[in-house]
C-alpha atoms as a PDB file:
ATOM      1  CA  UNK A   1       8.771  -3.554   0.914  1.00  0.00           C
ATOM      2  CA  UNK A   2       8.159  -4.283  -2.851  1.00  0.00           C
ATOM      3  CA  UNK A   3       6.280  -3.295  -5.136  1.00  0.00           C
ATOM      4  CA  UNK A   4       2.752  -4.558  -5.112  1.00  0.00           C
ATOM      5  CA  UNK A   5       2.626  -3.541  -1.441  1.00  0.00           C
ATOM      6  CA  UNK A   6       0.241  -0.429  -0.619  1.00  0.00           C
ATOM      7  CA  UNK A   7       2.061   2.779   0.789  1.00  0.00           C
ATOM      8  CA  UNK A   8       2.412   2.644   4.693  1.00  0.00           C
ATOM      9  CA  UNK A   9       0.444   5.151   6.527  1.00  0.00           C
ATOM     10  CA  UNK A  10       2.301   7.756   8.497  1.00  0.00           C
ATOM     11  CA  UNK A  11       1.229   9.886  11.066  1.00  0.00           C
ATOM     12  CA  UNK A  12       1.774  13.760  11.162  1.00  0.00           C
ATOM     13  CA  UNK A  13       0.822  16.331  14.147  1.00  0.00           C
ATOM     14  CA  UNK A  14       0.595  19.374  11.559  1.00  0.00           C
ATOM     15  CA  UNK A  15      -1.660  19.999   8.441  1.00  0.00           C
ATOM     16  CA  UNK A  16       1.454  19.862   6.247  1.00  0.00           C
ATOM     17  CA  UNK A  17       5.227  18.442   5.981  1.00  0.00           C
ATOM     18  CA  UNK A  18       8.133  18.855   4.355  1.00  0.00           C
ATOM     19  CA  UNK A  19       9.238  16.290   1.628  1.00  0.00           C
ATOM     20  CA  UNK A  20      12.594  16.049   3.796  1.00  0.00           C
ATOM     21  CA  UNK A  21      11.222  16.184   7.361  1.00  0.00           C
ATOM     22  CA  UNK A  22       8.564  13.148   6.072  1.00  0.00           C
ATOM     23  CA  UNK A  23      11.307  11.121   4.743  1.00  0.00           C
ATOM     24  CA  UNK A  24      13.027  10.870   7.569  1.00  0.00           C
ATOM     25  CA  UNK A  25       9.819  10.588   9.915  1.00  0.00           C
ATOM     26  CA  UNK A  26       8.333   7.601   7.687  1.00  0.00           C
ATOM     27  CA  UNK A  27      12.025   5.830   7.870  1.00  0.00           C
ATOM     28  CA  UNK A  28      12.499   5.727   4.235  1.00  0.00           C
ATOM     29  CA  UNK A  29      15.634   7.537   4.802  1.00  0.00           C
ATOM     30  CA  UNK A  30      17.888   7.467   7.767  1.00  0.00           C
ATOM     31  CA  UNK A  31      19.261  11.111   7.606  1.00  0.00           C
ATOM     32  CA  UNK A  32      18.875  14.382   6.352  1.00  0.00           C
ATOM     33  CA  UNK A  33      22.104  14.243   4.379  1.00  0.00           C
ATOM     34  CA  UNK A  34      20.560  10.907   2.711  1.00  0.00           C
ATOM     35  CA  UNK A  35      17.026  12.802   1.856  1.00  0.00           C
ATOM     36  CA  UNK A  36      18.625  15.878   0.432  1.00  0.00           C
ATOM     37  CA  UNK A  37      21.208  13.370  -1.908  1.00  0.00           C
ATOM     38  CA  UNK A  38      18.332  11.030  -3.270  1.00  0.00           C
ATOM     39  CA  UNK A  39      16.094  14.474  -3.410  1.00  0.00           C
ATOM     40  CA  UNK A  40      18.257  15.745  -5.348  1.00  0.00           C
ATOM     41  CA  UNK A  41      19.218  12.737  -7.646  1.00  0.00           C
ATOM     42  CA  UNK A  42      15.502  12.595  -8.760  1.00  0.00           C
ATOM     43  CA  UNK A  43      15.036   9.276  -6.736  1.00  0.00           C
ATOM     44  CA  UNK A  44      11.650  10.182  -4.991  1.00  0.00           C
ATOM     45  CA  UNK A  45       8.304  10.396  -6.221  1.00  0.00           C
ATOM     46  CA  UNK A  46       5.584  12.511  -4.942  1.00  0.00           C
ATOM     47  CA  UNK A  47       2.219  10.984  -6.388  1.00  0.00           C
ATOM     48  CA  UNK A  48       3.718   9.235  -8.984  1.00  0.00           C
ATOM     49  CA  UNK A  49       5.542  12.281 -10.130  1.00  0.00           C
ATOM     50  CA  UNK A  50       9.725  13.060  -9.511  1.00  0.00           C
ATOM     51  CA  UNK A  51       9.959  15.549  -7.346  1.00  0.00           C
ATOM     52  CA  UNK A  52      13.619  17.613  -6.679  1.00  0.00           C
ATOM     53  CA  UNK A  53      12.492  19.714  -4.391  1.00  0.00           C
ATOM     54  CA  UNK A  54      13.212  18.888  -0.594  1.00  0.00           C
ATOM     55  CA  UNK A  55      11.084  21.692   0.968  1.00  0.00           C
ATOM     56  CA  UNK A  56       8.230  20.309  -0.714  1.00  0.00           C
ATOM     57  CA  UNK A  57       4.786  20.400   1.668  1.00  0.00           C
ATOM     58  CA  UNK A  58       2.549  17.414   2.112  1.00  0.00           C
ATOM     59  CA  UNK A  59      -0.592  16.842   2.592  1.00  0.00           C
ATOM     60  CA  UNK A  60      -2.834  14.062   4.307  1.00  0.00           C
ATOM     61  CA  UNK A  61      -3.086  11.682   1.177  1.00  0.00           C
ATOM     62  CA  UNK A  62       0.226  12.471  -0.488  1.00  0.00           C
ATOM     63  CA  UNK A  63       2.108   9.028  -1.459  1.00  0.00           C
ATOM     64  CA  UNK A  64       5.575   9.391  -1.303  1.00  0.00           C
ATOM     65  CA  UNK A  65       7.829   6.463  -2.922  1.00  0.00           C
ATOM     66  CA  UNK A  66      11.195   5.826  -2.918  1.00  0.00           C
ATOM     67  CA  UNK A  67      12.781   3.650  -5.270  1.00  0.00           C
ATOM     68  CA  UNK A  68      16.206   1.281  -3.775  1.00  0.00           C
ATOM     69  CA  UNK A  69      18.062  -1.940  -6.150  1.00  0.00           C
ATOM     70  CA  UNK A  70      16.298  -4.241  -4.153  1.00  0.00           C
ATOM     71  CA  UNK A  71      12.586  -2.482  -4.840  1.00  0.00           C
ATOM     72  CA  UNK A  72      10.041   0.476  -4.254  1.00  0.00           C
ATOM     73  CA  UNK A  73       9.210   1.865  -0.499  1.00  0.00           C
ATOM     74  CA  UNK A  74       6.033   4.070  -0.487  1.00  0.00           C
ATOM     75  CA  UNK A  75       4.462   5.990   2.628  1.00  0.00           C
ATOM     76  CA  UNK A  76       1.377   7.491   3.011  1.00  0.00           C
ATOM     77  CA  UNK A  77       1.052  11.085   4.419  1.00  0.00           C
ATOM     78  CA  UNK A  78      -1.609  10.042   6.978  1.00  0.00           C
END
C-alpha cells in the first residue's frame, strides 16, 4: 500500500485492542515476535504519533501505520 492510500478498515469484536494483538489481526505484521521488534524499534505510529508501547489499547477510529523500504501501511481500528 503506499502512501496516498487511506488506512484500511479493520474489524474488532471488543471495544478496545491491543497495539500488538491489532497488528497482527490487520496483517501488517505476520507475528508477534515481528510486532514486539518493530514496536519496539519505534517503527509504528499510533495517530500520527510513535508509539513503543505494545500493550497499547485502541479504539474504533485509531489509525495505526506502519512504515516498510518499499512505503507506509495504515489500518483503521474499525
Amino acid at each position: 500500500m503506499d502512501t496516498n492510500d487511506a488506512p484500511r478498515p479493520v474489524e474488532i469484536s471488543d471495544e478496545v485492542i491491543r497495539l500488538g494483538q491489532f497488528l497482527k489481526l490487520s496483517g501488517l505484521v505476520d507475528s508477534g515476535a515481528q510486532a514486539r521488534e518493530l514496536v519496539a524499534e519505534g517503527e509504528v505510529r499510533v495517530n500520527g504519533e510513535v508509539e513503543t508501547r505494545r500493550g497499547r489499547q485502541l479504539q474504533r477510529g485509531d489509525v495505526v501505520a506502519l512504515d516498510h523500504p518499499q512505503g507506509s501501511e495504515q489500518a483503521v481500528v474499525a
